[in-house]
C-alpha atoms as a PDB file:
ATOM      1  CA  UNK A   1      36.422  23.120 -14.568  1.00  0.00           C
ATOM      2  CA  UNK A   2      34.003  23.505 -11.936  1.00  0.00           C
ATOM      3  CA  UNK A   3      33.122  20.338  -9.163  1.00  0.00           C
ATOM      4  CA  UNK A   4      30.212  18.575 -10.239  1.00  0.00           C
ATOM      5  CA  UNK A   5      30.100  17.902  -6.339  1.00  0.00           C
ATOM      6  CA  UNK A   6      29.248  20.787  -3.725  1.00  0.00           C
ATOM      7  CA  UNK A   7      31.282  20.292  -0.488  1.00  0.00           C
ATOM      8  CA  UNK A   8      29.304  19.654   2.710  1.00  0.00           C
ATOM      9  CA  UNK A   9      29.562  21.861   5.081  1.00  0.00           C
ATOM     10  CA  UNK A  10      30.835  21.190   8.867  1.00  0.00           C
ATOM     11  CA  UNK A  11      27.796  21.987   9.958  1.00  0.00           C
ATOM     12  CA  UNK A  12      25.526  20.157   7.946  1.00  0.00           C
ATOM     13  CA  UNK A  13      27.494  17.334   9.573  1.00  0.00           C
ATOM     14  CA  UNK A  14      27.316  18.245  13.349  1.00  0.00           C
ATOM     15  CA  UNK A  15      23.118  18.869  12.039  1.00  0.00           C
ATOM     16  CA  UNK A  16      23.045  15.605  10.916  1.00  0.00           C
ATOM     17  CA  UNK A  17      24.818  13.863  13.791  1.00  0.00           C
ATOM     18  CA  UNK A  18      22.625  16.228  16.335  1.00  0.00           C
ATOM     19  CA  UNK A  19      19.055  15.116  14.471  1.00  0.00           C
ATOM     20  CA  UNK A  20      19.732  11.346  12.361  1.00  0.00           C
ATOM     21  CA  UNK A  21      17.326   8.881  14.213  1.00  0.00           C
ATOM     22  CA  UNK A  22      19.947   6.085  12.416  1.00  0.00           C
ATOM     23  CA  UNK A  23      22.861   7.123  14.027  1.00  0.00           C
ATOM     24  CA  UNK A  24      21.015   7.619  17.610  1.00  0.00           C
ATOM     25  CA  UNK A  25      19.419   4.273  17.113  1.00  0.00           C
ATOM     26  CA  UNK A  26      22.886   2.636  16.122  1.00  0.00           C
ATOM     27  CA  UNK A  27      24.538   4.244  18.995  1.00  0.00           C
ATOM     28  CA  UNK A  28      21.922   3.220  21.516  1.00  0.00           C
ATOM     29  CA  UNK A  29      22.079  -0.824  20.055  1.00  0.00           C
ATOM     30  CA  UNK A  30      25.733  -0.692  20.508  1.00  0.00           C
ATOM     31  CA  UNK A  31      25.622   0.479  23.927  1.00  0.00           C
ATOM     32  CA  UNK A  32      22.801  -2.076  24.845  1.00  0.00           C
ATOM     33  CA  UNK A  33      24.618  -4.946  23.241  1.00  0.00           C
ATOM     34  CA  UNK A  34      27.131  -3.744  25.793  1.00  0.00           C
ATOM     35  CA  UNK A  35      25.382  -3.900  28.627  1.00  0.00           C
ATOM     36  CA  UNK A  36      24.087  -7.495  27.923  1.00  0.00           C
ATOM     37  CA  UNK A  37      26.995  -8.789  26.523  1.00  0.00           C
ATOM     38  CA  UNK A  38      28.703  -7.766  29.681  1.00  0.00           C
ATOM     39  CA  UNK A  39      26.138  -9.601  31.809  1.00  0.00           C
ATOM     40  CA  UNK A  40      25.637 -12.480  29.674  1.00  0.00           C
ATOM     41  CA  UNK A  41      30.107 -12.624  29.744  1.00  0.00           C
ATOM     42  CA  UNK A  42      30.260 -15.410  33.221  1.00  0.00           C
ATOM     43  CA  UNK A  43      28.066 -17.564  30.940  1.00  0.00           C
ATOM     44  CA  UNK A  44      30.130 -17.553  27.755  1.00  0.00           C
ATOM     45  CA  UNK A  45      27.172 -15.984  26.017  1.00  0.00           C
ATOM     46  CA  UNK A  46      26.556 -12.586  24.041  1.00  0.00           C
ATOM     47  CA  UNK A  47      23.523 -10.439  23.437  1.00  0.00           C
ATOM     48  CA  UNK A  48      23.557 -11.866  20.304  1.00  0.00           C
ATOM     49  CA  UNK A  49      23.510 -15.631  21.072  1.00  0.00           C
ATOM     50  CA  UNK A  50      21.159 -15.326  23.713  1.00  0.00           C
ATOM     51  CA  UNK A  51      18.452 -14.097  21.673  1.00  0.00           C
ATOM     52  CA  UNK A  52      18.918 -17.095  19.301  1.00  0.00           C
ATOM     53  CA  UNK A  53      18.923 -19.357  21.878  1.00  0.00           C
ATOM     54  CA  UNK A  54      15.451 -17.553  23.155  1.00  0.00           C
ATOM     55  CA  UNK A  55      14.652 -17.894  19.724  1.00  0.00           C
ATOM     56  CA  UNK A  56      14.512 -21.210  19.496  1.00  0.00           C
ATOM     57  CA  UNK A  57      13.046 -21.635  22.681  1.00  0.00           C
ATOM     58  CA  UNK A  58       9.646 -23.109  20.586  1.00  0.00           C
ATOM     59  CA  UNK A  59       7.465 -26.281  21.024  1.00  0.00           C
ATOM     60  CA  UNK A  60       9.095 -27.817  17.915  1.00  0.00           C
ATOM     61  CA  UNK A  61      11.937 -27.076  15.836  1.00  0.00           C
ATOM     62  CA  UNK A  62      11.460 -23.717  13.332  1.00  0.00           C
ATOM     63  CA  UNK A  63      12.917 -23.940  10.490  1.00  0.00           C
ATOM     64  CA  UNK A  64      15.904 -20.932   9.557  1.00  0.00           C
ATOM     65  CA  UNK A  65      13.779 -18.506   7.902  1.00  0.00           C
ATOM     66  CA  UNK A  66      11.496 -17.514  10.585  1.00  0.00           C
ATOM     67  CA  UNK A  67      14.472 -17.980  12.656  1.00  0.00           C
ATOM     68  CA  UNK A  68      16.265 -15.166  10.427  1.00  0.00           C
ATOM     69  CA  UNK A  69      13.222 -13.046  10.261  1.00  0.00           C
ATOM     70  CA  UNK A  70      12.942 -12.803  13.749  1.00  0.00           C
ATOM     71  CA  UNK A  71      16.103 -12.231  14.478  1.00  0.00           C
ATOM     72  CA  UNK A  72      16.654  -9.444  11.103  1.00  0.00           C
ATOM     73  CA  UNK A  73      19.214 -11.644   9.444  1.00  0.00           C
ATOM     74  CA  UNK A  74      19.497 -13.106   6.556  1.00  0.00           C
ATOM     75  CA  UNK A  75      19.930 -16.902   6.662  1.00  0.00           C
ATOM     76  CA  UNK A  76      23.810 -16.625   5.470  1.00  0.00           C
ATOM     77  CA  UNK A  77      24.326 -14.564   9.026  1.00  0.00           C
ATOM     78  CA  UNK A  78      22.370 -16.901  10.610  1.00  0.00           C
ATOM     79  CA  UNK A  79      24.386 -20.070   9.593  1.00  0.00           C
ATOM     80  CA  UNK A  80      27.339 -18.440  11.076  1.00  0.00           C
ATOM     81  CA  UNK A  81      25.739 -17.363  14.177  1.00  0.00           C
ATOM     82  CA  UNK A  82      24.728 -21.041  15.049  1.00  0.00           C
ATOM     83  CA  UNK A  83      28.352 -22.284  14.348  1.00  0.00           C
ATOM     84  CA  UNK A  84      29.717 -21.666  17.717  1.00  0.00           C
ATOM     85  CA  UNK A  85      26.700 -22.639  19.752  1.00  0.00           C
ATOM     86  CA  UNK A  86      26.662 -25.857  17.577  1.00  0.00           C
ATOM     87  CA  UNK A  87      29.986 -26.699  18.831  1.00  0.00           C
ATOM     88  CA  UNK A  88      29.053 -25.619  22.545  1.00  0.00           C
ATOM     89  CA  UNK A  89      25.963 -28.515  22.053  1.00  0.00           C
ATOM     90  CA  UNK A  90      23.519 -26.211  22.660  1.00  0.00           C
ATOM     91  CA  UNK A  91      22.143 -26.074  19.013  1.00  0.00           C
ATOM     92  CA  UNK A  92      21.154 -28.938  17.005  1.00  0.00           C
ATOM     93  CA  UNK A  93      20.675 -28.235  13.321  1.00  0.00           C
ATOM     94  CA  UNK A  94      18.454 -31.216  11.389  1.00  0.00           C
ATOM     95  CA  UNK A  95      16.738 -31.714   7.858  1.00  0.00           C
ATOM     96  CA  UNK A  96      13.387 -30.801   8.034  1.00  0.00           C
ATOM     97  CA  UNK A  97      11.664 -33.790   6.994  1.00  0.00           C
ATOM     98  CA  UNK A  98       8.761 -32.060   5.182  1.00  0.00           C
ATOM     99  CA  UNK A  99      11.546 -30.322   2.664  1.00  0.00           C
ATOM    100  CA  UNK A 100      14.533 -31.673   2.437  1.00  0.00           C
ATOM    101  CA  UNK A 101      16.695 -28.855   1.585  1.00  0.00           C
ATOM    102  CA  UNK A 102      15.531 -26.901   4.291  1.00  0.00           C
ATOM    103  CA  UNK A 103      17.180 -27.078   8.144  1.00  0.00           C
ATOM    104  CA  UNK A 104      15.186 -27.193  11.365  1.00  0.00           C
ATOM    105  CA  UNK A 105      16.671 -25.764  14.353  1.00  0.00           C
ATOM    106  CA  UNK A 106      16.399 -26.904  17.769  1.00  0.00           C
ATOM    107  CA  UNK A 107      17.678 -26.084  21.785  1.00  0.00           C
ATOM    108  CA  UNK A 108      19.994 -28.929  22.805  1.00  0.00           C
ATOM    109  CA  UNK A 109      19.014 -29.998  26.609  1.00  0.00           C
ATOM    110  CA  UNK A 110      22.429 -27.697  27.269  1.00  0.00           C
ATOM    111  CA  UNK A 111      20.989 -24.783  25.610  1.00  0.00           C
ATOM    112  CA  UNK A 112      17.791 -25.474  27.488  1.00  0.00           C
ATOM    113  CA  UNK A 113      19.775 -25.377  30.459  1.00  0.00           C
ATOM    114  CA  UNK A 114      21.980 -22.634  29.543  1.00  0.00           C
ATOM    115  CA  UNK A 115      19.094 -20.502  28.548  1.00  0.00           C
ATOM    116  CA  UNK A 116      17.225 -21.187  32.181  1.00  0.00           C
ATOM    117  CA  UNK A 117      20.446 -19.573  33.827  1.00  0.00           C
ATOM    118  CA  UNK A 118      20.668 -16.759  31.441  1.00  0.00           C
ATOM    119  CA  UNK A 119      17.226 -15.885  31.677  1.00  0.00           C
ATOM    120  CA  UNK A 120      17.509 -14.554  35.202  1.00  0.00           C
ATOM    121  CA  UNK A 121      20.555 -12.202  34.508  1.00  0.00           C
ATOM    122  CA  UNK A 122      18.428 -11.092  31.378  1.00  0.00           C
ATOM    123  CA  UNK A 123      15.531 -10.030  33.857  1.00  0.00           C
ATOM    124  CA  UNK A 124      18.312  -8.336  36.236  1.00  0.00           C
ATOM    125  CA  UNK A 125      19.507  -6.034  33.566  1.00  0.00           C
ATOM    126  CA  UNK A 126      16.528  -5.424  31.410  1.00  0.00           C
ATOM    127  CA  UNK A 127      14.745  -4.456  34.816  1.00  0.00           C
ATOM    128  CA  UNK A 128      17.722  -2.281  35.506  1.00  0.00           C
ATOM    129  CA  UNK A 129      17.814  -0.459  32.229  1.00  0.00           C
ATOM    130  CA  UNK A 130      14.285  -0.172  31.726  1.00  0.00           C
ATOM    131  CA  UNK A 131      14.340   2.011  34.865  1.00  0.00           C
ATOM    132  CA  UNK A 132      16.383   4.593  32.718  1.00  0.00           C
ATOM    133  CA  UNK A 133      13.716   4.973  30.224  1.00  0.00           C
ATOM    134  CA  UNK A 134      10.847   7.398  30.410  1.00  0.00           C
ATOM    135  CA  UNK A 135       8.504   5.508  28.295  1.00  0.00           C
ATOM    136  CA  UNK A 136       9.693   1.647  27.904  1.00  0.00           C
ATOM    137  CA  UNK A 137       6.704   0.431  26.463  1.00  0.00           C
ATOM    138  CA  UNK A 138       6.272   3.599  24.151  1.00  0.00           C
ATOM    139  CA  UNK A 139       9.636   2.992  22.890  1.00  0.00           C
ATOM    140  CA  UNK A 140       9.117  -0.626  21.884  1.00  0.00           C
ATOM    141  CA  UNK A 141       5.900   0.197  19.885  1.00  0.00           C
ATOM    142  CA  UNK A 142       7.648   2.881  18.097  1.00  0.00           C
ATOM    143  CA  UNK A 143      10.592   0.193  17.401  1.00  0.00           C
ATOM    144  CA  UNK A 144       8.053  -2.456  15.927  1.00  0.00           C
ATOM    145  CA  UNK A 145       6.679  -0.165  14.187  1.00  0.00           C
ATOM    146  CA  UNK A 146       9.855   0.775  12.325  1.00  0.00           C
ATOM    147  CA  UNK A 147      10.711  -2.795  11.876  1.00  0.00           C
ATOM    148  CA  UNK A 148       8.054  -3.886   9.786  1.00  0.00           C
END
């Protein structure tokens, strides 16, 4: 009885590793998140939690699903990453008066503070990797324009 599946071939795979834009742009967030969460380590913070914080950096309190949107998670992922930075104090989570059911998030004055020490080590290593890049600038417009 014959496969109703045709076996890939090995080099099909080693095409699609050399050429997938997926994989090279998976590989290339891993090894940024890396980098930051390495420089972000001294101040307890990853990549991850620093851009929430800088997300919430706003004149008043978003609510979660612009938060989410931003960030390109849904609001389930988002819930969990604002448990540990709840506990730190930095995050305070309140009903939005407008709509009850719905949660406005805010910087504590520690995440304020903790943000305006990370920022600077940000710079440092954004500066330092952007200097590795051909086209920096290029490269972020041709992100966006995949994220939308």
């Amino acid at each position: 009885m014959p496969s109703a599946f045709k076996d890939v071939s090995f080099e099909t795979t080693l095409m699609v590793r050399d050429t997938c834009l997926c994989l090279a742009v998976q590989q290339a967030a891993r090894a940024l998140a890396r980098v930051f969460d390495d420089a972000l380590q001294p101040l307890d913070l990853t990549n991850g939690q620093f851009s929430l914080l800088m997300s919430l950096n706003r004149p008043s309190p978003p609510p979660m699903g612009p938060v989410a949107a931003l960030l390109a998670m849904d609001r389930t992922t988002l819930t969990a990453a604002l448990k540990p930075l709840r506990r730190r104090g930095l995050v305070k989570v309140t009903v939005d008066p407008k709509d009850r059911r719905g949660r406005l998030l805010a910087l504590t004055p520690a995440g304020r503070k903790l943000l305006a020490r990370a920022l600077p080590v940000w710079r440092r290593q954004h500066k330092k990797l952007e200097r590795h890049l051909a086209a920096p600038a290029a490269l972020r417009m041709g992100l966006a324009r995949l994220s939308r």
